[in-house]
N, C-alpha and C. Protein backbone atom coordinates (compact mmCIF):
# COMPACT_ATOMS: atom_id res chain seq x y z
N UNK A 1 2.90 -53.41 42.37
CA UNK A 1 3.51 -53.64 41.07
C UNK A 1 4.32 -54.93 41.08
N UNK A 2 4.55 -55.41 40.03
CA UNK A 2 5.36 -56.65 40.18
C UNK A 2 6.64 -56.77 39.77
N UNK A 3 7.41 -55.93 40.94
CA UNK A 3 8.51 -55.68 40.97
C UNK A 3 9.83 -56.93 40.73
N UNK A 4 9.35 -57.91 41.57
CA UNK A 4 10.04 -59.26 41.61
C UNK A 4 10.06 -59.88 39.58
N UNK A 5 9.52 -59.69 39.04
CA UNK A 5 9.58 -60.10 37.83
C UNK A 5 10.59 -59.87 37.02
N UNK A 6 11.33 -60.88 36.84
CA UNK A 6 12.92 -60.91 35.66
C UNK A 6 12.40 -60.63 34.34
N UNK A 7 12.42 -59.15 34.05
CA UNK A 7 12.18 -58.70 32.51
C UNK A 7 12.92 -57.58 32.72
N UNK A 8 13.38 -57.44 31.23
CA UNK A 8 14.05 -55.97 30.89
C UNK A 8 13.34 -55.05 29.95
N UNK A 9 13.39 -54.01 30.15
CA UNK A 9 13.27 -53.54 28.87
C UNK A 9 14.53 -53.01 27.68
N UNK A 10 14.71 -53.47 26.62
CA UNK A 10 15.84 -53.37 25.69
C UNK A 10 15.49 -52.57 24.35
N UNK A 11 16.09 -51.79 24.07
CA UNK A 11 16.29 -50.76 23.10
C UNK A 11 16.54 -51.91 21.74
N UNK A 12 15.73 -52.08 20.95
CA UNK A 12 15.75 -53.31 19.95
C UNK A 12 17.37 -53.16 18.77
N UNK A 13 18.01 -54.57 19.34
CA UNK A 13 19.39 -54.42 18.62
C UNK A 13 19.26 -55.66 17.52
N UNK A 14 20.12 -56.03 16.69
CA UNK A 14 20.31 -57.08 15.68
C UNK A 14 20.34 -58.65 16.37
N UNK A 15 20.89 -58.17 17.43
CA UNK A 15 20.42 -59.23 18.38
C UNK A 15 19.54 -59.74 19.17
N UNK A 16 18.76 -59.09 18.85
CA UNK A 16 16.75 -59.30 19.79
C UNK A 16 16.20 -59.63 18.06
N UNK A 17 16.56 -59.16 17.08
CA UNK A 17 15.77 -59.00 15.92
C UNK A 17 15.40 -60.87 15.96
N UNK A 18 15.82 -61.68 15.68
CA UNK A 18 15.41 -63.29 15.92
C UNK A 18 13.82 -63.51 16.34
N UNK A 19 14.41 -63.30 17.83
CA UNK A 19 13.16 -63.20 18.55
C UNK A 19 11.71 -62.50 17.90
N UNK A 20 12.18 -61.23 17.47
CA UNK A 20 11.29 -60.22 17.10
C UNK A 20 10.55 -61.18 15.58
N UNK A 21 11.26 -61.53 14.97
CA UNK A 21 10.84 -62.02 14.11
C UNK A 21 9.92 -62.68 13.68
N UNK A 22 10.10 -63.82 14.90
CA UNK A 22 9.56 -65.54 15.51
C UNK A 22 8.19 -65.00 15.52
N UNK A 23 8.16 -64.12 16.25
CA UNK A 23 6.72 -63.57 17.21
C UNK A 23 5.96 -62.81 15.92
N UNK A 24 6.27 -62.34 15.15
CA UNK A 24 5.75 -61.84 13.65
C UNK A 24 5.15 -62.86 13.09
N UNK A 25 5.94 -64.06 12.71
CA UNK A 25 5.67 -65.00 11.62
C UNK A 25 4.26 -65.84 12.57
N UNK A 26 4.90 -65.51 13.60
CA UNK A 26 3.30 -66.24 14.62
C UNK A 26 2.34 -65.57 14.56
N UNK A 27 1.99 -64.54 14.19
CA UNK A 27 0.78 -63.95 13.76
C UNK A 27 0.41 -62.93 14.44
N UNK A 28 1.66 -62.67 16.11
CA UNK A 28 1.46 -61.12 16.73
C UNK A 28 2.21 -60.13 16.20
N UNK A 29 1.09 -59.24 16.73
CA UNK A 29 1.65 -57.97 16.57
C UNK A 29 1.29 -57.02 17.78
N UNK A 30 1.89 -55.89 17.84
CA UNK A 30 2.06 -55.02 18.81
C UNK A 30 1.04 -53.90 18.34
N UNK A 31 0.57 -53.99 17.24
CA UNK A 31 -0.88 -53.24 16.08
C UNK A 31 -1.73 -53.76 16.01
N UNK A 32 -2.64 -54.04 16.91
CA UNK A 32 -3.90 -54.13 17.20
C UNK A 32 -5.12 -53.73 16.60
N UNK A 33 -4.60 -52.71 16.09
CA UNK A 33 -5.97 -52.22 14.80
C UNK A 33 -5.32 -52.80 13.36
N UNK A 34 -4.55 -52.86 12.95
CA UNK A 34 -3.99 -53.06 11.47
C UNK A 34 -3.67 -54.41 11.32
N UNK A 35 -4.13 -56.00 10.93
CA UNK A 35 -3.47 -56.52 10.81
C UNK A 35 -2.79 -57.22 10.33
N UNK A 36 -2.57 -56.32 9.47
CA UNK A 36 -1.61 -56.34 7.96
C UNK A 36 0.01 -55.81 8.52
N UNK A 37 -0.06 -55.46 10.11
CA UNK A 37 0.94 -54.67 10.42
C UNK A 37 1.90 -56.03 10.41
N UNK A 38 2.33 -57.09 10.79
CA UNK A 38 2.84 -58.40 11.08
C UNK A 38 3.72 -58.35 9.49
N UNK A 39 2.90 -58.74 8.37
CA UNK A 39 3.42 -58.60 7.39
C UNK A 39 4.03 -57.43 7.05
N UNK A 40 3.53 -55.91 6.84
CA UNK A 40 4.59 -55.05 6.78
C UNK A 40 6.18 -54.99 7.56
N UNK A 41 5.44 -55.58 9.15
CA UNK A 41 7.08 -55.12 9.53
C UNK A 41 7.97 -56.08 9.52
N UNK A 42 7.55 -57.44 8.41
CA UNK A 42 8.64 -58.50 8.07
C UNK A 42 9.11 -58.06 6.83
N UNK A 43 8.11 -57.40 6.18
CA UNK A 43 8.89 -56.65 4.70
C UNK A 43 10.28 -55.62 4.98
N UNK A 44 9.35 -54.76 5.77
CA UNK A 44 10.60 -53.86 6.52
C UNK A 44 12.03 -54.10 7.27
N UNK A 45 11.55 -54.94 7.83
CA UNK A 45 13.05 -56.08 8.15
C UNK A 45 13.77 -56.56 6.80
N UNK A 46 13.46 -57.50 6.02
CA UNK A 46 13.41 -58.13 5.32
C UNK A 46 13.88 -56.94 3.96
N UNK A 47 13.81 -56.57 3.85
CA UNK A 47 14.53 -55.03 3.52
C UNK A 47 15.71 -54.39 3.25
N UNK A 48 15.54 -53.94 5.10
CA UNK A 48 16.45 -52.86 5.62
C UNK A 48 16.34 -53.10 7.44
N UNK A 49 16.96 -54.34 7.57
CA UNK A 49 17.25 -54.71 9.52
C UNK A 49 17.11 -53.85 10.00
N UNK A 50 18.60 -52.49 9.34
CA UNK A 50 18.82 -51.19 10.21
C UNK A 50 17.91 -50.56 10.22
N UNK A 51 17.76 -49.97 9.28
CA UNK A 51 16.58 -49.10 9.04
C UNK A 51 15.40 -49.65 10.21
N UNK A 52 15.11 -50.60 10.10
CA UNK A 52 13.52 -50.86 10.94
C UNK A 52 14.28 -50.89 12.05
N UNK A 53 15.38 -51.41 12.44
CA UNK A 53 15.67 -51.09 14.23
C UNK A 53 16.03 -49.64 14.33
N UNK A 54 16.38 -48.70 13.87
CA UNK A 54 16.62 -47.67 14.16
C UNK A 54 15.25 -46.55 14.41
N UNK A 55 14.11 -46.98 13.64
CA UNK A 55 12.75 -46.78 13.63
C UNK A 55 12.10 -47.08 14.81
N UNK A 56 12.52 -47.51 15.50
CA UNK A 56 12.38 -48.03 16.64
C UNK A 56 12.08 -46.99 18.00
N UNK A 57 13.56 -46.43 17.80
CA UNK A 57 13.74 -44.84 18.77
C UNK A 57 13.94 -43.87 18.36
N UNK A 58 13.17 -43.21 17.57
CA UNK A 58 13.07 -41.99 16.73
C UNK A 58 12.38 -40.57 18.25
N UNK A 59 13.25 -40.06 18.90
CA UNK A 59 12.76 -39.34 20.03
C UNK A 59 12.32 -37.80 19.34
N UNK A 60 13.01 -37.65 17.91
CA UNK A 60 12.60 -36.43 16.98
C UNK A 60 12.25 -36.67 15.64
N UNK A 61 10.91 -37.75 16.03
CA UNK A 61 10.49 -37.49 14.90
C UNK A 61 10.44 -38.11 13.17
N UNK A 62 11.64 -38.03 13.36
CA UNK A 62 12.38 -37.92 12.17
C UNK A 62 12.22 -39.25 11.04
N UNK A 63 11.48 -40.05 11.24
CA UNK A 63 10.81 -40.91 10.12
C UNK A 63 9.50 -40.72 9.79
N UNK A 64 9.53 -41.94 8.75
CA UNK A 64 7.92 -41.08 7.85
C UNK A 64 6.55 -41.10 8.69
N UNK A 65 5.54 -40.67 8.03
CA UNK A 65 4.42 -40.14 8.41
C UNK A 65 3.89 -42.22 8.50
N UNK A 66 2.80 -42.47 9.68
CA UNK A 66 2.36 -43.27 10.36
C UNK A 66 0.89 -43.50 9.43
N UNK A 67 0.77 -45.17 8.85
CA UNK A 67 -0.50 -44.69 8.60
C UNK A 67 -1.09 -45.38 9.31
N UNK A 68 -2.65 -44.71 9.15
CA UNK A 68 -3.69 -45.39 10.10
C UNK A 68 -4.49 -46.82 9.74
N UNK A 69 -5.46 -47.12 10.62
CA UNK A 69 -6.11 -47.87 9.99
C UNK A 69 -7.10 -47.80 8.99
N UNK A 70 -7.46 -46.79 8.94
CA UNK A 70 -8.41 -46.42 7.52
C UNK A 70 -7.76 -46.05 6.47
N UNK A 71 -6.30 -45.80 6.64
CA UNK A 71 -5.29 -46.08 5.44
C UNK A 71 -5.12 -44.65 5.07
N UNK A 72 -5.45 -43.26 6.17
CA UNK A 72 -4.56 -42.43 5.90
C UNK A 72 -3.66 -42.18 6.45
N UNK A 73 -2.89 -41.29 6.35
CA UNK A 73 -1.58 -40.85 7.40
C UNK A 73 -1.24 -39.69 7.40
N UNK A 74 -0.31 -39.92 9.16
CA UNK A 74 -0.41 -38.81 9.78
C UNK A 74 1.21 -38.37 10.05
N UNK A 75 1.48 -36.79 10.66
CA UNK A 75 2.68 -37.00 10.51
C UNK A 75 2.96 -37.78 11.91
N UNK A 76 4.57 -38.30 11.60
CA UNK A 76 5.09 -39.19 12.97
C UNK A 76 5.26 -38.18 14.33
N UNK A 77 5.09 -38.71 15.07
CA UNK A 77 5.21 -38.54 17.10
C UNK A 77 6.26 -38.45 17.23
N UNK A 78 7.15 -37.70 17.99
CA UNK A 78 8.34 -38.57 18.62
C UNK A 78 8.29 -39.44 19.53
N UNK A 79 8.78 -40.52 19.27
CA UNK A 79 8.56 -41.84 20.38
C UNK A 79 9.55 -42.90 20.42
N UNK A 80 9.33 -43.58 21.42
CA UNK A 80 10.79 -44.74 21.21
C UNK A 80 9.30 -45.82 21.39
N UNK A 81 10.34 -47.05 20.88
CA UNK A 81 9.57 -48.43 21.49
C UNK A 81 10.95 -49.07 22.45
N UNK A 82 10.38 -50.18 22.88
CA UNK A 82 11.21 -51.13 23.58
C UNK A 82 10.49 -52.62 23.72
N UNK A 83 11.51 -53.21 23.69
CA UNK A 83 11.28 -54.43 23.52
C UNK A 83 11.86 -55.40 24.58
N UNK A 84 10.41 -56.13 25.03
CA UNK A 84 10.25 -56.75 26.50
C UNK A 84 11.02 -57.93 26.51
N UNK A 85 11.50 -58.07 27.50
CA UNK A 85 12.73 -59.06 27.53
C UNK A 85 13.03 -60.53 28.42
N UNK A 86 13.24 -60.97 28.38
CA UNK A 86 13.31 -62.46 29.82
C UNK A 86 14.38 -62.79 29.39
N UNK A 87 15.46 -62.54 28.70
CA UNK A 87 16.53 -63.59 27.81
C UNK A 87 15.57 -64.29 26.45
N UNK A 88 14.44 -63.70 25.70
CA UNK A 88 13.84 -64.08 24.77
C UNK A 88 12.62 -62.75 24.67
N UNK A 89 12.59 -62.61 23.19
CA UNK A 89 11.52 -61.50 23.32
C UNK A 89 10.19 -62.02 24.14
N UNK A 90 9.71 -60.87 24.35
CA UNK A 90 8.39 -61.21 25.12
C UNK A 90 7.61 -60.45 24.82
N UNK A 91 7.75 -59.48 24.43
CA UNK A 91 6.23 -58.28 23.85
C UNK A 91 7.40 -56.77 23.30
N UNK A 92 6.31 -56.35 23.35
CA UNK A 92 6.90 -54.66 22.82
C UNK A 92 6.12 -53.44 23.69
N UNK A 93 6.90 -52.38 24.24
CA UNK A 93 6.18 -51.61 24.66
C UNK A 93 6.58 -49.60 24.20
N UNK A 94 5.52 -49.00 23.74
CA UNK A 94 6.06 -47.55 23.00
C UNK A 94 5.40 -46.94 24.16
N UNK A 95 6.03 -45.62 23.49
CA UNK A 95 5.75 -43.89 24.39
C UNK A 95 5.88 -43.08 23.37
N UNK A 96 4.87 -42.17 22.81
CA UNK A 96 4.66 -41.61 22.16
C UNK A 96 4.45 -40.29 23.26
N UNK A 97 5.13 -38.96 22.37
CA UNK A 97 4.26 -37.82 22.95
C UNK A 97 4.44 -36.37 21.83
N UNK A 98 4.29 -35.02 22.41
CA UNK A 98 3.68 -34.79 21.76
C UNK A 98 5.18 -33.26 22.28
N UNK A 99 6.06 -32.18 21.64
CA UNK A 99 6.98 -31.81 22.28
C UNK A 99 5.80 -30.26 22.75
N UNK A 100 6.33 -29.79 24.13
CA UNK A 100 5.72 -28.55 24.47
C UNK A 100 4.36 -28.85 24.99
N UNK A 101 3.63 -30.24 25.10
CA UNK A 101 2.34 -30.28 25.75
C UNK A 101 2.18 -31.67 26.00
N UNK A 102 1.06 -31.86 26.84
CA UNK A 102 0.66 -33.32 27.45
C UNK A 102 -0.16 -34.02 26.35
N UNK A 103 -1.18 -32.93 25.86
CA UNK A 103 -1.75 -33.58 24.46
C UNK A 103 -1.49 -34.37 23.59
N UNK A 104 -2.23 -34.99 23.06
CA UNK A 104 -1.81 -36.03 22.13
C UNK A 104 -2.91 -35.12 20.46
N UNK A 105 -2.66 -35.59 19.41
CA UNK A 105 -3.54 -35.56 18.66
C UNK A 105 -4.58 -36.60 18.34
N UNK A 106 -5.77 -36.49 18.01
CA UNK A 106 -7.04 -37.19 18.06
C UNK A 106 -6.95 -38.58 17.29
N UNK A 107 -5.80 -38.29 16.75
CA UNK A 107 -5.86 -39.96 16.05
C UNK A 107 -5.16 -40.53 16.67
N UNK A 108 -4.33 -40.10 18.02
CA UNK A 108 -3.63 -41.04 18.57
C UNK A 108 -4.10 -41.07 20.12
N UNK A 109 -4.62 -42.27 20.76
CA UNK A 109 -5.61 -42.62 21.83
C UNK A 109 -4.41 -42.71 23.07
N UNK A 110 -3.13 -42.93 23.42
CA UNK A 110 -3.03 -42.80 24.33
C UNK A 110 -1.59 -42.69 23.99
N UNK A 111 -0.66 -42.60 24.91
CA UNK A 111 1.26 -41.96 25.39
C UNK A 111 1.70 -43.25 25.30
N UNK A 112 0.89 -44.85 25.49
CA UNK A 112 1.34 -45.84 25.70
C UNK A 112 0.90 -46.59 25.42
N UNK A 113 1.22 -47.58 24.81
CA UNK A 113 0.67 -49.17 24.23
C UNK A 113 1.31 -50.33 24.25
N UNK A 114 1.13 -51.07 25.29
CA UNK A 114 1.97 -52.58 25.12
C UNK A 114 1.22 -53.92 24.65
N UNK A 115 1.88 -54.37 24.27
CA UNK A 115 1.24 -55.87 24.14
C UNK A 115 2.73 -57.41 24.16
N UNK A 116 1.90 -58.10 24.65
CA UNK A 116 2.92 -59.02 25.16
C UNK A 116 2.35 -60.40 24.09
N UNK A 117 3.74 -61.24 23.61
CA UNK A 117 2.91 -62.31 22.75
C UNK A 117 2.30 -63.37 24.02
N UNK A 118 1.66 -64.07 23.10
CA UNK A 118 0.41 -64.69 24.03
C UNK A 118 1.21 -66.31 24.72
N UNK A 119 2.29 -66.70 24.85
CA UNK A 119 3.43 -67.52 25.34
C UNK A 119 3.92 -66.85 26.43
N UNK A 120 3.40 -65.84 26.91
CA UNK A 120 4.88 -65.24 27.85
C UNK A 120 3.13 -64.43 28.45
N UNK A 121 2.13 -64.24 28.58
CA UNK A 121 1.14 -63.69 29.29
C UNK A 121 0.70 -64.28 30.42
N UNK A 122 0.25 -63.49 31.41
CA UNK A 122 0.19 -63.76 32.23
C UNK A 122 1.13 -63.82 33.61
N UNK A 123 2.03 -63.34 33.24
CA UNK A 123 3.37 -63.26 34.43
C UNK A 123 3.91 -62.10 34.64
N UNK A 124 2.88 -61.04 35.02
CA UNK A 124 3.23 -59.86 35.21
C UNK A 124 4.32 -59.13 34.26
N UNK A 125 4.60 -59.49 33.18
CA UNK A 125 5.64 -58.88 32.06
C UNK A 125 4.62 -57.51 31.97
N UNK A 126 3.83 -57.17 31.33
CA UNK A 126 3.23 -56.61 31.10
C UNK A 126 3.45 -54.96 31.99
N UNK A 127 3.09 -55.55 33.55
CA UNK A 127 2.89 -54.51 34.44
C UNK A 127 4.48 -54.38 34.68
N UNK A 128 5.57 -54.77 34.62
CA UNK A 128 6.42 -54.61 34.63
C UNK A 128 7.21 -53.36 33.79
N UNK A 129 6.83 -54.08 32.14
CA UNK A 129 7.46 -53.00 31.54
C UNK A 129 6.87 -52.10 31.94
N UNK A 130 5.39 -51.42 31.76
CA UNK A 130 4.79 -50.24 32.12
C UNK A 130 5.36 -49.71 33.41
N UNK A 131 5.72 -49.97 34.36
CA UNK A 131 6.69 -49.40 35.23
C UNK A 131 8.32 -49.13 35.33
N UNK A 132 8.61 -49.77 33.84
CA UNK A 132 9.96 -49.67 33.86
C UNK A 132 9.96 -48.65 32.47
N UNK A 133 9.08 -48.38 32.31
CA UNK A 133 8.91 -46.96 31.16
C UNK A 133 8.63 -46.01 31.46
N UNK A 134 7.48 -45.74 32.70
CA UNK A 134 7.68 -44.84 33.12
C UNK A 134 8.19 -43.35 33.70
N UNK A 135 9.66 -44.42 33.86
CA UNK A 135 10.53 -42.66 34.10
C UNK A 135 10.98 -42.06 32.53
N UNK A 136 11.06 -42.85 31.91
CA UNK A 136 10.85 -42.33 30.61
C UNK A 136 10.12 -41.02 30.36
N UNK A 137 8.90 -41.23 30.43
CA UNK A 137 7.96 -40.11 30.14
C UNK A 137 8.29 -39.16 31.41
N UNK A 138 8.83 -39.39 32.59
CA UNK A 138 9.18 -38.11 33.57
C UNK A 138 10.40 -37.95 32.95
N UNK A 139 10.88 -37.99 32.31
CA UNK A 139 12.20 -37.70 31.84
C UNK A 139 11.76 -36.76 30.77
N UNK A 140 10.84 -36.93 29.86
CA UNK A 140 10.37 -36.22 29.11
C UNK A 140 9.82 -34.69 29.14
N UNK A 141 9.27 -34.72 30.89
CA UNK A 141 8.48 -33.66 31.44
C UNK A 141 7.08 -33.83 31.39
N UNK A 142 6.41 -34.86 31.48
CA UNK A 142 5.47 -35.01 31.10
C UNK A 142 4.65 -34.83 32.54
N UNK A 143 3.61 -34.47 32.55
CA UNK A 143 2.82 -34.57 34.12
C UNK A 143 1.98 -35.79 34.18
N UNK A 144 1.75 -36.02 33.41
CA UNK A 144 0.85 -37.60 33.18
C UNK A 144 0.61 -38.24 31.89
N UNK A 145 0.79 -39.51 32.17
CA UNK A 145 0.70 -40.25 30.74
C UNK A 145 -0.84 -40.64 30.66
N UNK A 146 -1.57 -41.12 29.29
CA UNK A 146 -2.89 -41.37 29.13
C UNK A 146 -2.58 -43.16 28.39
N UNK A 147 -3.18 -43.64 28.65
CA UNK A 147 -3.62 -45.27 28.70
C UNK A 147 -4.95 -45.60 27.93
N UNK A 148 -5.19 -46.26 26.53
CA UNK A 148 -6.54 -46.67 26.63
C UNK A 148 -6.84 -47.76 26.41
N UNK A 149 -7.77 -48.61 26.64
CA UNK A 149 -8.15 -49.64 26.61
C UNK A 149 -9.75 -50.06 26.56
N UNK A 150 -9.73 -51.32 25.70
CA UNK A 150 -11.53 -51.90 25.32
C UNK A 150 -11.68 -52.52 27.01
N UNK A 151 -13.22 -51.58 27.04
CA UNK A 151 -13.92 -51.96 28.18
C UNK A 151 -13.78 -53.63 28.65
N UNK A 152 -13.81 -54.65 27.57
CA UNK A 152 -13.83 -55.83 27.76
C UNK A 152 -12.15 -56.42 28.41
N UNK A 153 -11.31 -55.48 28.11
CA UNK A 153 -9.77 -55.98 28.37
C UNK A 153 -9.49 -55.66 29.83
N UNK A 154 -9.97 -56.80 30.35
CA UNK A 154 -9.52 -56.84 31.84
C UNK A 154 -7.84 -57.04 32.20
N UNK A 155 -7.13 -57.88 31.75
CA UNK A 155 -5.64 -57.78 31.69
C UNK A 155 -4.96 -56.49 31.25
N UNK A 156 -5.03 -55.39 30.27
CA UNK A 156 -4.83 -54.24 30.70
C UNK A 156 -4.99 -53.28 31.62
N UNK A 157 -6.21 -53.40 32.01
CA UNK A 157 -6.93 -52.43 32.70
C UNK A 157 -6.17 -53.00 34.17
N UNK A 158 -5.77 -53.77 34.35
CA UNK A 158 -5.21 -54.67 35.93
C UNK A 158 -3.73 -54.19 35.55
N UNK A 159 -2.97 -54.44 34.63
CA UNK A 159 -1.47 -53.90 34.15
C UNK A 159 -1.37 -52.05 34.92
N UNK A 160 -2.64 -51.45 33.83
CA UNK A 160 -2.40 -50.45 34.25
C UNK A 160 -2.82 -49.69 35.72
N UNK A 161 -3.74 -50.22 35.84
CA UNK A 161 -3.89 -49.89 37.41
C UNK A 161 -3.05 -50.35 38.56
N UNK A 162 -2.50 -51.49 38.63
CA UNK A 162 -1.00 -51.59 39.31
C UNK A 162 -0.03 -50.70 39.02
N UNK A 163 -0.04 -49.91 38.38
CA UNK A 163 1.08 -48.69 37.77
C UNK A 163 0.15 -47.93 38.29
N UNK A 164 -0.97 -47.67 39.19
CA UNK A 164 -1.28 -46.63 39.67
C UNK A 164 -2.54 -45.35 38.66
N UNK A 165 -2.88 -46.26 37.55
CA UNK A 165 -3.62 -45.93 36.86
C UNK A 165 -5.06 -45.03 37.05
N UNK A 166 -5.60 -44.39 37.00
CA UNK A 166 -7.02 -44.06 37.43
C UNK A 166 -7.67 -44.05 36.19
N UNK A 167 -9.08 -44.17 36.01
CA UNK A 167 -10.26 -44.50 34.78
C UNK A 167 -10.44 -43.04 34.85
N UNK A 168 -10.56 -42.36 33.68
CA UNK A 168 -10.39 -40.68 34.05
C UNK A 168 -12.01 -40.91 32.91
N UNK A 169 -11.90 -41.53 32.01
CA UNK A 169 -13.30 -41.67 31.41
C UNK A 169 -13.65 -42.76 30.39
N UNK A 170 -15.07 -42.95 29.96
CA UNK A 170 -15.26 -44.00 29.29
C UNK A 170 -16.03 -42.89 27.45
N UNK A 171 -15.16 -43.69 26.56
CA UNK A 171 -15.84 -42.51 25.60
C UNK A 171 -16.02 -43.54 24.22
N UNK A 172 -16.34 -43.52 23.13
CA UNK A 172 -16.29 -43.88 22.09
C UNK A 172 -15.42 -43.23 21.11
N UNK A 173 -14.59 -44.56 20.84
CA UNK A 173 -13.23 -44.29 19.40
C UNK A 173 -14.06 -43.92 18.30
N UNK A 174 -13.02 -42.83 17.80
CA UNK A 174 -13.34 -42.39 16.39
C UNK A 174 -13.64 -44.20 14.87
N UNK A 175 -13.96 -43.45 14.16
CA UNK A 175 -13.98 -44.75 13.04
C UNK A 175 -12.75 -44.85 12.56
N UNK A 176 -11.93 -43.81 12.93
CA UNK A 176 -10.45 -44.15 12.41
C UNK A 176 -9.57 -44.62 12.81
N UNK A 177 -10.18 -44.96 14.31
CA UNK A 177 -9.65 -45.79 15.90
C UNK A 177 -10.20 -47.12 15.90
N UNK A 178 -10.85 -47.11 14.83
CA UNK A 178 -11.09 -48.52 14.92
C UNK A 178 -12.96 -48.64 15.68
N UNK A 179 -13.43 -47.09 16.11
CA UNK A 179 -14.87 -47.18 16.46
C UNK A 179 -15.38 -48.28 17.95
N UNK A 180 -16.04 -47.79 18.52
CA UNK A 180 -16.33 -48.77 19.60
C UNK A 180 -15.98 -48.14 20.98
N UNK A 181 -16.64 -48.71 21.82
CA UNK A 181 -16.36 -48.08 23.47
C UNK A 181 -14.92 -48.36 23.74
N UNK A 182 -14.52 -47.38 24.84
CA UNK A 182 -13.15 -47.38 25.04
C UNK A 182 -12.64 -46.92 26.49
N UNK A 183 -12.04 -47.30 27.18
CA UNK A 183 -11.69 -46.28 28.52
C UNK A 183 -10.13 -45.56 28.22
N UNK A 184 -10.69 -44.53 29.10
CA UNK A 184 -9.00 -44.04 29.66
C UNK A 184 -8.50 -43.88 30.65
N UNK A 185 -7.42 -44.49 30.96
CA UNK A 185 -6.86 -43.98 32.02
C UNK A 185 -5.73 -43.33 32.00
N UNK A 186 -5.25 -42.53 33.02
CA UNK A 186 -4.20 -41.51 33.71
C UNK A 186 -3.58 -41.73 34.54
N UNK A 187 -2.00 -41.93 34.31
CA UNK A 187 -1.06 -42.29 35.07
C UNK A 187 -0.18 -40.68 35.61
N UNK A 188 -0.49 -40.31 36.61
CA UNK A 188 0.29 -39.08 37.12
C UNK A 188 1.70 -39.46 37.58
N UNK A 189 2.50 -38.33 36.71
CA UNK A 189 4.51 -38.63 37.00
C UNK A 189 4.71 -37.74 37.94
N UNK A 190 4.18 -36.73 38.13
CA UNK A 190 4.74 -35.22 38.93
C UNK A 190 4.95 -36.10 40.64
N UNK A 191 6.29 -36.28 40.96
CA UNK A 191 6.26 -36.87 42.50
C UNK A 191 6.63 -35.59 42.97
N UNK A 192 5.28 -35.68 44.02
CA UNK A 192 4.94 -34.56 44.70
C UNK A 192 5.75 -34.85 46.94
């Protein structure tokens, strides 16, 4: 893992929001299927600051229903995000789960999703946060987190397998996932 790497992970405050911003108006996003998501979450800022940072770490729930990319919606996960750090944003990374089971529901492909903006890739940020989130989800009780990723995304698939990842299977996303081949992998928390 790439332990040696100066990143944090930070609970998104009024004072990361800048950063967060910059990386919006540049055209990333941390929504990979939607990408209309960039513009919504400058409206949402642009708004209500609080409101969208507090949306942030919702661990019950407790904001609105998520929509998808085919533009229905579902109710919300409890989940936090966090936001990757060097002394300047650098990406975003969530944990979604599900309370009383490991399961996820079918519209939602994995416990974890990061993405790093494309200025700051390549320097192990990536595999970093995913190990510095981790106890997160053992904190949760979780026995293993699920990971997915396009067959073609070799920089994930290397993130997550330095976290100890295994390819548990290769399957095809729903059309509401956006459709197309997909892997998964399984990160086991239970230290035995």
């Amino acid at each position: 893992m790439a332990d040696n790497v100066m990143v944090e992970l930070v609970v998104p405050t009024i004072g990361h929001l800048p950063g967060y911003i910059d990386a919006l108006k540049q055209g990333w996003s941390s929504d990979n299927l939607r990408p209309e998501a960039c513009r919504e979450e400058l409206e949402k800022i642009e708004r209500d600051s609080a409101a969208f940072l507090r949306s942030m770490d919702d661990p019950d729930a407790l904001g609105p229903d998520v929509v998808l990319s085919d533009g229905s919606s579902v109710p919300r996960l409890p989940g936090i995000r966090r936001w990757i750090w060097d002394g300047e944003f650098c990406g975003s990374i969530g944990f979604r789960w599900q309370r009383g089971t490991v399961a996820l529901p079918p519209h939602c492909l994995g416990h974890i999703g990061f993405a790093v903006v494309p200025w700051k890739r390549n320097k192990g940020y990536a595999t970093r946060a995913l190990a510095l989130l981790l106890p997160e989800a053992r904190r949760i009780g979780l026995p293993y987190v699920e990971l997915t990723t396009d067959p073609d995304n070799a920089a994930s698939q290397k993130v997550i397998m330095a976290n100890d990842g295994k390819l548990i299977e290769q399957f095809t996303k729903s059309p509401q996932n956006g459709g197309g081949d997909c892997l998964r992998f399984r990160i086991a928390l239970s230290r035995e």
